[in-house]
C-alpha atoms as a PDB file:
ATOM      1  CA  UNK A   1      27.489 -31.676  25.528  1.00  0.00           C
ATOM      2  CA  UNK A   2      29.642 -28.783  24.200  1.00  0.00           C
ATOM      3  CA  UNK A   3      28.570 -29.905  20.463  1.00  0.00           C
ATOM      4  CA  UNK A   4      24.734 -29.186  21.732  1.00  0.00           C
ATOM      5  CA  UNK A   5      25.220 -26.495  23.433  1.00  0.00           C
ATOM      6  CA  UNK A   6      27.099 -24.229  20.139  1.00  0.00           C
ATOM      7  CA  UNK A   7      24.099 -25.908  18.303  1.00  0.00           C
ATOM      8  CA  UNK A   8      21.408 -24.339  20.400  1.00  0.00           C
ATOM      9  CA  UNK A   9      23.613 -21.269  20.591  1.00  0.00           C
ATOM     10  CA  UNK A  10      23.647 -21.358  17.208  1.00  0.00           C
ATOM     11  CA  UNK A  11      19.884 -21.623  16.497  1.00  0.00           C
ATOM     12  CA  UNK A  12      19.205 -18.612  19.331  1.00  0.00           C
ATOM     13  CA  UNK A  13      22.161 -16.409  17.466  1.00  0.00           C
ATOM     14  CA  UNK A  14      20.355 -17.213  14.206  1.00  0.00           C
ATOM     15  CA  UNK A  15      16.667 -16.130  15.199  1.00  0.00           C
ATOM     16  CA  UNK A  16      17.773 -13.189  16.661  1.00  0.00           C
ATOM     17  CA  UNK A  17      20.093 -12.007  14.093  1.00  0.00           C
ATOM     18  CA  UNK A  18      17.396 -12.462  11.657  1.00  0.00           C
ATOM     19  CA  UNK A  19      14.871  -9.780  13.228  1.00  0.00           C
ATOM     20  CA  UNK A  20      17.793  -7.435  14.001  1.00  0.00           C
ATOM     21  CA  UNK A  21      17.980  -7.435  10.342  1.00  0.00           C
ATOM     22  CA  UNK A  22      14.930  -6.461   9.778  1.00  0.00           C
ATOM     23  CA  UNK A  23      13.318  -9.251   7.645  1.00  0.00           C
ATOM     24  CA  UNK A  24      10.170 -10.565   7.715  1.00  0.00           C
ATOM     25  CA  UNK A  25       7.801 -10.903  10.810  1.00  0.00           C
ATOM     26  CA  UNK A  26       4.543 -12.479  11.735  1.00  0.00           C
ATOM     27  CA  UNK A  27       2.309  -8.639  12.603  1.00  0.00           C
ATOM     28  CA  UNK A  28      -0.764  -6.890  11.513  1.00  0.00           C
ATOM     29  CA  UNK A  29      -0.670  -4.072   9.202  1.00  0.00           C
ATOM     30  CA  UNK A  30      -3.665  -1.383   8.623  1.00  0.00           C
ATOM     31  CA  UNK A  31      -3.794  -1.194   4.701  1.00  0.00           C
ATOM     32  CA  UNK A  32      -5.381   1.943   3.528  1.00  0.00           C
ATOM     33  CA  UNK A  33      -6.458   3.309  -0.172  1.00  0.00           C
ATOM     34  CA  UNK A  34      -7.464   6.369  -0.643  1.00  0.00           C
ATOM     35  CA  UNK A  35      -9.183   7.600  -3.636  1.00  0.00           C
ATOM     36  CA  UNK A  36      -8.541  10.661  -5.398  1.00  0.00           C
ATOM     37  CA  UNK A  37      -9.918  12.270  -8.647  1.00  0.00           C
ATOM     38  CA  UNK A  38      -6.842  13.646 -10.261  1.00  0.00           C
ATOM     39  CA  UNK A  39      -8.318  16.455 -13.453  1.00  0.00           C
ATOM     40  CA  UNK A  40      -6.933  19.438 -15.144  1.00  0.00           C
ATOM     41  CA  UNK A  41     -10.626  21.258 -15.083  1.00  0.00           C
ATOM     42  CA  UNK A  42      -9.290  22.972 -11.531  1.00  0.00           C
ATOM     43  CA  UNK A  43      -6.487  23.913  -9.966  1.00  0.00           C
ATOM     44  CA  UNK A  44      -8.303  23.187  -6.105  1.00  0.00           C
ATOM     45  CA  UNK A  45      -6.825  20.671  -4.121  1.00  0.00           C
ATOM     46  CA  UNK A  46      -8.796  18.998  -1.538  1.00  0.00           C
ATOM     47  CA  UNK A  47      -7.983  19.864   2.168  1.00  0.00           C
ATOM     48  CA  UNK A  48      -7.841  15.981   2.868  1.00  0.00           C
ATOM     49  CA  UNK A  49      -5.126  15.842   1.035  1.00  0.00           C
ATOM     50  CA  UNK A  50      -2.703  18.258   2.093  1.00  0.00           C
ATOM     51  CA  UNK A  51      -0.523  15.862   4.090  1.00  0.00           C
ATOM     52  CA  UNK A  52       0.561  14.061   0.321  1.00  0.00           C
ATOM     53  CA  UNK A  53      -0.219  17.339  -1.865  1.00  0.00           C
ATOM     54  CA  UNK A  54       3.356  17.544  -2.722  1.00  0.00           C
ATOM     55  CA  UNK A  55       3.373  14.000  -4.116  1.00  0.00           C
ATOM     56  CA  UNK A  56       0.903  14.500  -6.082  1.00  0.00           C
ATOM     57  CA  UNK A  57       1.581  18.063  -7.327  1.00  0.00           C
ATOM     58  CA  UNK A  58       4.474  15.840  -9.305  1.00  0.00           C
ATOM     59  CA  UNK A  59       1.771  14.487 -11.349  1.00  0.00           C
ATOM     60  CA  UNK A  60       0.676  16.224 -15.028  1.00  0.00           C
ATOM     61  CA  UNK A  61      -2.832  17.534 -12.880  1.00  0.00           C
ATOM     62  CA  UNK A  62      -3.631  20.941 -11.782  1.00  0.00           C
ATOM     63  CA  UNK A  63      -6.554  19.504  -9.085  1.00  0.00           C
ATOM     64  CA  UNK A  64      -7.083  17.157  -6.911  1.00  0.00           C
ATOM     65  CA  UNK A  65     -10.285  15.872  -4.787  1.00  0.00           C
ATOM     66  CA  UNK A  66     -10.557  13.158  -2.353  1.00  0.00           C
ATOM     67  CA  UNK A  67     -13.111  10.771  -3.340  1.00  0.00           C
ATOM     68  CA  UNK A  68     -12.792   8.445   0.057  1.00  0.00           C
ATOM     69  CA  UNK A  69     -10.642   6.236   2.372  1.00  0.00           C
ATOM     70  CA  UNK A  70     -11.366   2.338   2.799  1.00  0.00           C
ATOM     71  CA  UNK A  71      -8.975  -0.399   4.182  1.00  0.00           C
ATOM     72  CA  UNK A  72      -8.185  -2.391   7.052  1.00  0.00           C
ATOM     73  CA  UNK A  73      -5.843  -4.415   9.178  1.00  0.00           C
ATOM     74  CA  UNK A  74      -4.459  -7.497   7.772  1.00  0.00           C
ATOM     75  CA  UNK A  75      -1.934  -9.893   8.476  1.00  0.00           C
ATOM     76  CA  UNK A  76       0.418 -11.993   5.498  1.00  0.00           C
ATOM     77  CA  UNK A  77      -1.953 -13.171   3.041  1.00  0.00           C
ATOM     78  CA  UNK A  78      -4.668 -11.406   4.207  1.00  0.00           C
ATOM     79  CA  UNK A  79      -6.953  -9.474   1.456  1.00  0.00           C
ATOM     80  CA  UNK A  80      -8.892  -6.070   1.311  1.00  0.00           C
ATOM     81  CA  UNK A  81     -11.638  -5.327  -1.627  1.00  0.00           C
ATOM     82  CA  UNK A  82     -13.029  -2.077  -2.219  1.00  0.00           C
ATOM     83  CA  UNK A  83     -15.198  -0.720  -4.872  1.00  0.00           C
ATOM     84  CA  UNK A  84     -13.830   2.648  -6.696  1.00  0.00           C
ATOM     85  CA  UNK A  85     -15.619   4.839  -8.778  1.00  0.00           C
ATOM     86  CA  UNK A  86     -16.712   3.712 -12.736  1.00  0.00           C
ATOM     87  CA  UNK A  87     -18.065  -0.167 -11.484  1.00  0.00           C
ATOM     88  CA  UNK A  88     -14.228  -1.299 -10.336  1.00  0.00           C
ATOM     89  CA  UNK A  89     -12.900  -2.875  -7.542  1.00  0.00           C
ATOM     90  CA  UNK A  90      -9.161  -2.711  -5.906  1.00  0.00           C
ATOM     91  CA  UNK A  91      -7.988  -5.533  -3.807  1.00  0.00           C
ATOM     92  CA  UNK A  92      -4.835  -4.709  -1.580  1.00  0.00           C
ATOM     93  CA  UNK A  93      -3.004  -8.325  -0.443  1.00  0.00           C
ATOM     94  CA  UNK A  94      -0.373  -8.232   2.140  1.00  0.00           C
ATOM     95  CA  UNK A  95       2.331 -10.108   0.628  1.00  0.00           C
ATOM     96  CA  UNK A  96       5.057  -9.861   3.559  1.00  0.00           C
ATOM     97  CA  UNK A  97       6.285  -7.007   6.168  1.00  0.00           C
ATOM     98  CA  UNK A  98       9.566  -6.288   7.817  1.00  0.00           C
ATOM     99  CA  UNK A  99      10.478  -3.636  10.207  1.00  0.00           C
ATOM    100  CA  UNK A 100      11.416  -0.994   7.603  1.00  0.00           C
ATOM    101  CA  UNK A 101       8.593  -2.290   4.684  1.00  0.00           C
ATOM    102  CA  UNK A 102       5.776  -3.710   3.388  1.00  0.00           C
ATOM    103  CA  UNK A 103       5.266  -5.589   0.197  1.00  0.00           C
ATOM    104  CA  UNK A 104       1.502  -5.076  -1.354  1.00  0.00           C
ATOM    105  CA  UNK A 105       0.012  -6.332  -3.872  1.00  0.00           C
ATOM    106  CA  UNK A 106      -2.236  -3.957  -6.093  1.00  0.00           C
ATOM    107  CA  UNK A 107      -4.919  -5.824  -8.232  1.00  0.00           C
ATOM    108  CA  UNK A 108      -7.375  -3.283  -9.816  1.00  0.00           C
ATOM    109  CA  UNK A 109     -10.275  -4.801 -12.201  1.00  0.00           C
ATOM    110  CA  UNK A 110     -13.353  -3.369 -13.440  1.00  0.00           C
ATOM    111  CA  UNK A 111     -15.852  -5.205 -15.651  1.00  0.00           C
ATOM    112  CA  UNK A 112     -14.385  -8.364 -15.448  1.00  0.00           C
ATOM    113  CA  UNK A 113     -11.163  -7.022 -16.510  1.00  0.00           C
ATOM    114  CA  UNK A 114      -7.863  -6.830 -14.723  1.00  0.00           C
ATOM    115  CA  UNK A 115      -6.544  -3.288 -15.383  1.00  0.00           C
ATOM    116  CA  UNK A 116      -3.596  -3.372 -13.192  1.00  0.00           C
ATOM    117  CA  UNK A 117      -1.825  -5.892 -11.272  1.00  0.00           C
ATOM    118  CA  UNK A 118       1.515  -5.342  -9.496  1.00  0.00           C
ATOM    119  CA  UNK A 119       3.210  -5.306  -6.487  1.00  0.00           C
ATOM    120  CA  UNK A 120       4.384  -2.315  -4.362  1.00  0.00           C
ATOM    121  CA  UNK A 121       6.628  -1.759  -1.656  1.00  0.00           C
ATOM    122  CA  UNK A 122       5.926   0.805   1.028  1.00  0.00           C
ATOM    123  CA  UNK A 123       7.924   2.083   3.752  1.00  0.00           C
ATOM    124  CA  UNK A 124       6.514   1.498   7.128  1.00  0.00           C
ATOM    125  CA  UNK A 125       4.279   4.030   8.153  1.00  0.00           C
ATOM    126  CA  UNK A 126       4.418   5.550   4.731  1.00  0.00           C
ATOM    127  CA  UNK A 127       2.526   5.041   1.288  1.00  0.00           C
ATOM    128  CA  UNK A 128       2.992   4.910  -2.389  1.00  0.00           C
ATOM    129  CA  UNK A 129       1.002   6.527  -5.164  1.00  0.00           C
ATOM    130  CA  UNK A 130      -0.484   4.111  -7.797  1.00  0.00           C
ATOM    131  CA  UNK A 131      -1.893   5.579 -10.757  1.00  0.00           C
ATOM    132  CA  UNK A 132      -4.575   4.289 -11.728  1.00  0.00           C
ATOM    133  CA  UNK A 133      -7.617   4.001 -14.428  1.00  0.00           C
ATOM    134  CA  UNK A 134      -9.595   6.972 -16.150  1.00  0.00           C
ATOM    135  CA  UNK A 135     -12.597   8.818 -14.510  1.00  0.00           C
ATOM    136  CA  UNK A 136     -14.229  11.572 -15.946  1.00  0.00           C
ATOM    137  CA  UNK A 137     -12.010  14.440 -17.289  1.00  0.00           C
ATOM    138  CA  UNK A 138      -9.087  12.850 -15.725  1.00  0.00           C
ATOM    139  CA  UNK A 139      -7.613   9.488 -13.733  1.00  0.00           C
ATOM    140  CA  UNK A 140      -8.216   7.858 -10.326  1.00  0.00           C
ATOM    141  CA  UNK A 141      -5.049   8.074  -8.125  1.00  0.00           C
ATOM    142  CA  UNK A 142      -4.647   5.832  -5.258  1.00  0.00           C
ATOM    143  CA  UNK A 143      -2.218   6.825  -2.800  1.00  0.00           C
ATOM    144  CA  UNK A 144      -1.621   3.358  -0.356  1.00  0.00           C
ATOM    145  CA  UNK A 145      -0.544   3.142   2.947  1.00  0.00           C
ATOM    146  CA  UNK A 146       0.892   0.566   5.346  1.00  0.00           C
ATOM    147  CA  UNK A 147       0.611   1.640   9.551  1.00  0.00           C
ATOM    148  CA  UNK A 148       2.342  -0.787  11.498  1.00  0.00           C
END
């Protein structure tokens, strides 16, 4: 009987002691890209993007305008696909979540080509910058977010 009950107590001490840590649960996530047009032809940047301005000001661009916002809520292995400007397509995968991150992966093809494939980790609540393929006079950026 004693033998059992450490065994169960074991188990419960276990489960819990795993979340407390922070490692991976079973939740939803909202996934967000944005896309921005990052060129040296201005120095303007977009209103929209004020909140992340300083991230971006770190890149070798003088301006910055917000192209658009698509995502949605996902849980682990659950996909997003949305077109970008110049024919492409970026496809956000949830690969796991924990209570301080996510892990994403980032696939980004265009004309039947992969151009970029890796996998990011953002903080909860927070985002990372990927950036990305040429547009015009200058490059796509895609700032990502994870809400949870």
């Amino acid at each position: 009987m004693i033998s059992r009950l450490a065994l169960f107590w074991l188990l419960v001490t276990c489960i819990f002691s795993t979340n407390a840590r922070g490692e991976e649960n079973s939740r939803s996530v909202e996934l967000k890209a944005w896309t921005v047009h990052a060129t040296n032809t201005h120095g303007r940047m977009d209103d929209r993007l004020k909140r992340i301005g300083k991230h971006l000001s770190r890149l070798k661009y003088s301006g910055f305008s917000f192209l658009g916002s698509q995502g949605g809520t996902v849980q682990k292995g659950g996909k997003i696909g949305m077109p970008v400007p110049g024919k492409r397509e970026v496809q956000l995968t949830l690969l796991s979540s924990s209570d301080e991150r996510s892990r994403v992966r980032v696939k980004v093809t265009g004309r039947s080509k992969v151009l970029l494939d890796t996998t990011v980790s953002v903080k909860r609540n927070g985002f990372f910058i990927v950036a990305g393929p040429r547009h015009e006079d200058g490059i796509l950026v895609l700032p990502i977010f994870a809400r949870y």
